[in-house]
Protein backbone atom coordinates (compact mmCIF):
# COMPACT_ATOMS: atom_id res chain seq x y z
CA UNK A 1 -12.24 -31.08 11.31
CA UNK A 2 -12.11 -32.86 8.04
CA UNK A 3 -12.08 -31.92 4.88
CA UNK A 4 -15.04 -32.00 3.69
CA UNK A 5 -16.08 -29.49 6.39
CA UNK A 6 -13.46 -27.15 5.59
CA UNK A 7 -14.60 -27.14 2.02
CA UNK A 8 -18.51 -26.06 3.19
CA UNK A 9 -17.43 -23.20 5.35
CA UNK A 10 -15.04 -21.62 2.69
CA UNK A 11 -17.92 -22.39 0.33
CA UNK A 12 -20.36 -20.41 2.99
CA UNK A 13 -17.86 -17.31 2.62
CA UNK A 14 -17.27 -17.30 -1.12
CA UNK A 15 -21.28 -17.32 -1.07
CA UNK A 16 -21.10 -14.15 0.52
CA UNK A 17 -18.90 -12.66 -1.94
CA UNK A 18 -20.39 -14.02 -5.12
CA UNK A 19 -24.03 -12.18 -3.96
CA UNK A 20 -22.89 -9.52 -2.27
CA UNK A 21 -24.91 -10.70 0.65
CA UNK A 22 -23.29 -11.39 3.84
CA UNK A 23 -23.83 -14.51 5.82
CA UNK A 24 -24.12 -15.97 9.37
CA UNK A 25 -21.36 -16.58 11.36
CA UNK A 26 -19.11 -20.07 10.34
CA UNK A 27 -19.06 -20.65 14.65
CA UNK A 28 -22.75 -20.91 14.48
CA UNK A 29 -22.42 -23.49 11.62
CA UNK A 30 -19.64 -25.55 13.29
CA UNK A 31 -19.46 -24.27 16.64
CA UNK A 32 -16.44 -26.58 17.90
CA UNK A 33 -14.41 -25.46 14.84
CA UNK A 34 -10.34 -24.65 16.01
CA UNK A 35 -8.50 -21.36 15.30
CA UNK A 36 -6.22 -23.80 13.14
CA UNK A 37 -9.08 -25.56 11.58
CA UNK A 38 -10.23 -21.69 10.84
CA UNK A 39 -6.84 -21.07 8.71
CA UNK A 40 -6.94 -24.11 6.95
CA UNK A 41 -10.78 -22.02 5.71
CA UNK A 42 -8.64 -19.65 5.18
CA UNK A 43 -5.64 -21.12 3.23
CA UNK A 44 -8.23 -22.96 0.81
CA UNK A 45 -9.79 -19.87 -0.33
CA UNK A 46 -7.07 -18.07 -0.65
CA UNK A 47 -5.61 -21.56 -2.97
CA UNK A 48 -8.62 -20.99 -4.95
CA UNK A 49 -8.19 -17.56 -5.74
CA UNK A 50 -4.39 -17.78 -7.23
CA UNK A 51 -5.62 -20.97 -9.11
CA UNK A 52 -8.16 -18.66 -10.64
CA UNK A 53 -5.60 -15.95 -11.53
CA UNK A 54 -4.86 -13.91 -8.25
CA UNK A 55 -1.34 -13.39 -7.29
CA UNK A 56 -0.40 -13.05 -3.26
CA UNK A 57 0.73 -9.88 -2.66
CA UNK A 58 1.46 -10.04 1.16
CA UNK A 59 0.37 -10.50 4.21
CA UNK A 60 -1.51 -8.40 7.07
CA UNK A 61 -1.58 -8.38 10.59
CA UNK A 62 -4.84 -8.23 12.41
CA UNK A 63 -6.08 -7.66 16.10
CA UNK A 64 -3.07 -6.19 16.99
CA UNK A 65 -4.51 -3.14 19.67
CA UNK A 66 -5.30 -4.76 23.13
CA UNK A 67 -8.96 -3.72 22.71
CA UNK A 68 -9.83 -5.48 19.91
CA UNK A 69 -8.06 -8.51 21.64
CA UNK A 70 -10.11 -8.24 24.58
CA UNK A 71 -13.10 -7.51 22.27
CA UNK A 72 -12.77 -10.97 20.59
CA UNK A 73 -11.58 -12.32 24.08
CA UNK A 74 -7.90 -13.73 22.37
CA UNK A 75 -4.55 -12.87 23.57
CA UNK A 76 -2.39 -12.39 19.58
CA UNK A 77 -3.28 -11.11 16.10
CA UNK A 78 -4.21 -12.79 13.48
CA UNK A 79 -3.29 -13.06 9.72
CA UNK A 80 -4.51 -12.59 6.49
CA UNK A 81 -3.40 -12.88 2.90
CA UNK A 82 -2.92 -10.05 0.24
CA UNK A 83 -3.55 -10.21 -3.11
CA UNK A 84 -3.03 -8.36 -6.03
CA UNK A 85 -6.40 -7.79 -6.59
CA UNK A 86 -7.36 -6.34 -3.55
CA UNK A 87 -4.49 -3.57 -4.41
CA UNK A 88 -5.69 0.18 -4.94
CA UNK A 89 -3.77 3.03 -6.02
CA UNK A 90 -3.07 6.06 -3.42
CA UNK A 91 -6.07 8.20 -3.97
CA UNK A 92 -7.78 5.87 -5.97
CA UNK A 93 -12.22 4.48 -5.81
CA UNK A 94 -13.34 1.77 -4.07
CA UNK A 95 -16.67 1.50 -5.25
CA UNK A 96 -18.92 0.20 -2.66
CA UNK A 97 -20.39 -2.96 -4.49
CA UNK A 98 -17.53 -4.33 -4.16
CA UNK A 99 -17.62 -4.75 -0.15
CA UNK A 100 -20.10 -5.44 1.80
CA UNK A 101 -19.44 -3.73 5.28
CA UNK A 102 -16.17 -1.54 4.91
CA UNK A 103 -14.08 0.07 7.61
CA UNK A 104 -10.86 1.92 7.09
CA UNK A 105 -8.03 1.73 8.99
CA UNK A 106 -4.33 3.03 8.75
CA UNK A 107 -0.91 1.61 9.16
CA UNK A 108 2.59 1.06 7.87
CA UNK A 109 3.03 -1.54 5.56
CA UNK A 110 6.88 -3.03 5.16
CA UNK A 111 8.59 -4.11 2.21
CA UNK A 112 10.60 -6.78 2.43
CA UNK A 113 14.16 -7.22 0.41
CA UNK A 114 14.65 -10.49 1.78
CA UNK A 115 12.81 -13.79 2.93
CA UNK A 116 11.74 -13.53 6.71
CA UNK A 117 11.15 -17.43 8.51
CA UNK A 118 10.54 -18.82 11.99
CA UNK A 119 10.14 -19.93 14.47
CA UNK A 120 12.43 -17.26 15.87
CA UNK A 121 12.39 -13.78 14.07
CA UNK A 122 12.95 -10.31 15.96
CA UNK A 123 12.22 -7.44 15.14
CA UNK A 124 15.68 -6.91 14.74
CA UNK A 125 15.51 -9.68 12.08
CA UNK A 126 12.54 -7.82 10.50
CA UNK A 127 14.29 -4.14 10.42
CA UNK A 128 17.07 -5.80 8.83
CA UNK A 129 15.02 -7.55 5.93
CA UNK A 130 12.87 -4.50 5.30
CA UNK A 131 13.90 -2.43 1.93
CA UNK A 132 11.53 0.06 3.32
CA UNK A 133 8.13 1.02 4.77
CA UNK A 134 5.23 3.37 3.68
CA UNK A 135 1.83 4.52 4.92
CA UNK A 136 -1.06 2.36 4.09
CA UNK A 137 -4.79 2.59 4.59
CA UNK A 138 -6.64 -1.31 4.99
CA UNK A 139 -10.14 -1.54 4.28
CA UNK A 140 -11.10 -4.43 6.49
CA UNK A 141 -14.66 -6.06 5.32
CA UNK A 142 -16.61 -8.84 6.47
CA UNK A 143 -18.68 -11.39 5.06
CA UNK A 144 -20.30 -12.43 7.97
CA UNK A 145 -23.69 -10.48 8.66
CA UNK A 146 -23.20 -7.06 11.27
CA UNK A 147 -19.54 -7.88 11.80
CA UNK A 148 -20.69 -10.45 14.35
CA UNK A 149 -17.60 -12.41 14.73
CA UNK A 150 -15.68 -14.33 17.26
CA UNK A 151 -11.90 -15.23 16.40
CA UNK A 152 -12.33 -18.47 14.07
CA UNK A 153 -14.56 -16.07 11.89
CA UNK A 154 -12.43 -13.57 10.92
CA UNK A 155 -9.38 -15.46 10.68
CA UNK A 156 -11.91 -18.26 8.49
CA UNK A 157 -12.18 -14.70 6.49
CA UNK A 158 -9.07 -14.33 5.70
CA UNK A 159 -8.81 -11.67 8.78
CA UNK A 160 -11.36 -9.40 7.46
CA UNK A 161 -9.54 -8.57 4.00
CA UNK A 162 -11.26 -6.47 1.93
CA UNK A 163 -8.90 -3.97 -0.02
CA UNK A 164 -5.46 -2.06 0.90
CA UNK A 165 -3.70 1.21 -0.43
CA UNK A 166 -0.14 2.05 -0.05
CA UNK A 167 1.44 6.11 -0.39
CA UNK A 168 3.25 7.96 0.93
CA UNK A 169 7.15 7.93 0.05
CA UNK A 170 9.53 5.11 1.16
CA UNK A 171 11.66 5.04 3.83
CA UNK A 172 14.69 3.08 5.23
CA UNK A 173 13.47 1.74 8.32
CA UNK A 174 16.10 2.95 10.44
CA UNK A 175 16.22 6.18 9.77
CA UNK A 176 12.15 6.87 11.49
CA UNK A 177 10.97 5.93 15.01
CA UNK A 178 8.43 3.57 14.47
CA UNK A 179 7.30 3.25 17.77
CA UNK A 180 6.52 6.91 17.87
CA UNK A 181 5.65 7.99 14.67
CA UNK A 182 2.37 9.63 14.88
CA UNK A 183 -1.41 9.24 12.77
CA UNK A 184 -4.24 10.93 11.75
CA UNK A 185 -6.58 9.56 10.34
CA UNK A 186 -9.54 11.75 8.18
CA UNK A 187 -13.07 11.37 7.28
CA UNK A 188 -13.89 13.73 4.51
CA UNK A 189 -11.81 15.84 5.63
CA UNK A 190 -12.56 15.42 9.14
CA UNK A 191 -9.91 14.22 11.91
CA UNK A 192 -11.69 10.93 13.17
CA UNK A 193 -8.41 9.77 15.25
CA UNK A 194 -4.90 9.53 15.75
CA UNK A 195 -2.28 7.17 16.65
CA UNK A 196 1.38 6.18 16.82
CA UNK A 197 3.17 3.28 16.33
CA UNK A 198 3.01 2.06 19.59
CA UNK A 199 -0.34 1.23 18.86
CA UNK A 200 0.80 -1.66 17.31
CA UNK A 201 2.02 -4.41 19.82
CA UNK A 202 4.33 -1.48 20.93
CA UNK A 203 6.27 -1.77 17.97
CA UNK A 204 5.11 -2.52 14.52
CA UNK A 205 7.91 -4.90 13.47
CA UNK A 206 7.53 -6.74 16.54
CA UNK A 207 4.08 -7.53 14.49
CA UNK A 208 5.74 -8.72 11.41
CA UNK A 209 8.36 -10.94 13.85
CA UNK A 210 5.30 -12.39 15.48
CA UNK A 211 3.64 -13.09 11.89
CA UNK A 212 6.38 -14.49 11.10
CA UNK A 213 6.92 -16.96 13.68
CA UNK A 214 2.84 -17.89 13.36
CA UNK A 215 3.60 -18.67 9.43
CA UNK A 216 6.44 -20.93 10.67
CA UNK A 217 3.46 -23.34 12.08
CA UNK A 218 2.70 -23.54 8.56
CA UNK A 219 6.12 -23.69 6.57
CA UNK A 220 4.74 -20.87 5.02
CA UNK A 221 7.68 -18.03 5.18
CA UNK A 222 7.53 -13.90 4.23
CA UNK A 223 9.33 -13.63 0.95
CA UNK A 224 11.51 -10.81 -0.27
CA UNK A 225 9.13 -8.49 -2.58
CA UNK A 226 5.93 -8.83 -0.25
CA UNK A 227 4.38 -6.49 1.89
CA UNK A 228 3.05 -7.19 5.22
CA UNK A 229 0.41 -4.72 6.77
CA UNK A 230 1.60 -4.43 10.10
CA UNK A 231 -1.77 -3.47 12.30
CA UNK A 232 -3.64 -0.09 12.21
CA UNK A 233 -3.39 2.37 14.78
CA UNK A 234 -6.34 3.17 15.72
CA UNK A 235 -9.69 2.10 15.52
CA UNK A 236 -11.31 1.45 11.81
CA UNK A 237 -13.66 3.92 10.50
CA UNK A 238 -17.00 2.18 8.86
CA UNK A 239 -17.39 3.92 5.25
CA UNK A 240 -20.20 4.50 2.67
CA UNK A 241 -20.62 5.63 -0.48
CA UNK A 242 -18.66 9.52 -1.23
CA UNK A 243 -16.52 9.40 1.67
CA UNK A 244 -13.18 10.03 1.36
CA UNK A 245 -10.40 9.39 3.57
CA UNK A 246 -6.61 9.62 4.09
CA UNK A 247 -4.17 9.36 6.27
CA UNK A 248 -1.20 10.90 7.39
CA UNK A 249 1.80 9.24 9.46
CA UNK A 250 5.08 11.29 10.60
CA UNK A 251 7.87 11.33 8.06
CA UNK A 252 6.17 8.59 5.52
CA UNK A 253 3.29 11.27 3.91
CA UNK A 254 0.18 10.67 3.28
CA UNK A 255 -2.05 7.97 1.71
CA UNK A 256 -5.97 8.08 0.91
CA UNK A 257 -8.86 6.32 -0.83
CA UNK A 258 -12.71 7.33 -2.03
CA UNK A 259 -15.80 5.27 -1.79
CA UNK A 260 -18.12 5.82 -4.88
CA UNK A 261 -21.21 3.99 -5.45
């Protein structure tokens, strides 16, 4: 796809975002456009942002749970960028004009103490460059209209990024199970689900190995200081206006958010 192209459809998103008004789908625009052609969407709006001021934070992992895999029909996750704007202190307001079509989701976010690069990271390679890892809530929003997406939309999206909130207390990542470490998730003060690690691509460094051996295709690499948002653990919770959630994850503590008007 040329460039030209590439510059319409990230101009069809930021649309979206400047009224508040979401927008059709970019694969009923250009219906032969690539999952690559989709990042390089992606890469220029994220370009535009820092040039404008915005610093990248991280990175986060999406469509990591086997359902929302075979919901989109696609067989890996997908990546966004985070940016310091998008940050939000634990038990902080989101207020609502801000997004257009929340959903909240929780997960454990790593820290990194040192660079991460494929194309062939483990997760031993990622436990070993993590300083340490917390809870985190994601609030995944979408500018296209009714969350009708296929694959090249959300990752054109940059993965559904909306906002993201860290707690908790940090933790060496070898001294709690990842793989089992168990989630609930509330709803003003409601249990709406629960999780573990597993959820994750069995194993939510394996997530950060695969993103980054994906960023590899890109020369882009995970440097020390960022966190990556590894994948939630259970299925996102759409939000409006009052509600309130948190989440709890074994042995991290707790991390929440509120959604004013």
């Amino acid at each position: 796809m040329d460039e030209e192209k590439i510059k319409r459809l990230a101009d069809h998103l930021a649309e979206a975002e400047r009224s508040g008004l979401a927008v059709e789908p970019i694969t009923k625009i250009e219906p032969e456009i690539s999952v690559e052609d989709a990042y390089r969407v992606q890469l220029l709006t994220v370009g535009r942002k820092v040039n404008a001021g915005d610093v990248i934070t991280g990175k986060k992992i999406g469509l990591t749970s086997l359902a929302m895999q075979t919901l989109l029909g696609v067989d890996q996750p997908d990546y966004g960028h985070l940016l310091d704007s998008m940050a939000v202190e634990n038990h902080g307001h989101i207020s609502c004009k801000k997004v257009l079509q929340p959903k909240v989701e929780a997960e454990i976010a790593f820290f990194l103490k040192r660079d991460l690069k494929g194309p062939r990271v483990t997760a031993l390679d990622v436990m070993l460059a993590t300083e340490y890892v917390v809870p985190a809530l994601e609030v995944v929003d979408s500018r296209i209209a009714d969350w009708k997406i296929k694959l090249e939309d959300t990752v054109a999206d940059n993965a559904s990024s909306g906002f993201y909130v860290l707690g908790g207390r940090p933790v060496k990542p070898d001294q709690i199970d990842l793989v089992m470490a168990g989630m609930v998730l509330y709803k003003n003060g409601e249990v709406m689900n629960t999780g573990v690690g597993a959820a994750a691509l069995g194993n939510p460094a394996v997530c950060v190995a695969w993103l980054a051996n994906k960023l590899a295709e890109f020369d882009i690499p995970l440097k020390a200081g960022e966190v990556i948002l590894s994948g939630a653990l259970s299925a996102a919770i759409a939000a409006e206006p009052g509600d309130s959630f948190r989440a709890r994850i074994a042995h991290l503590g707790e991390v929440g958010v509120r959604f004013t008007s």
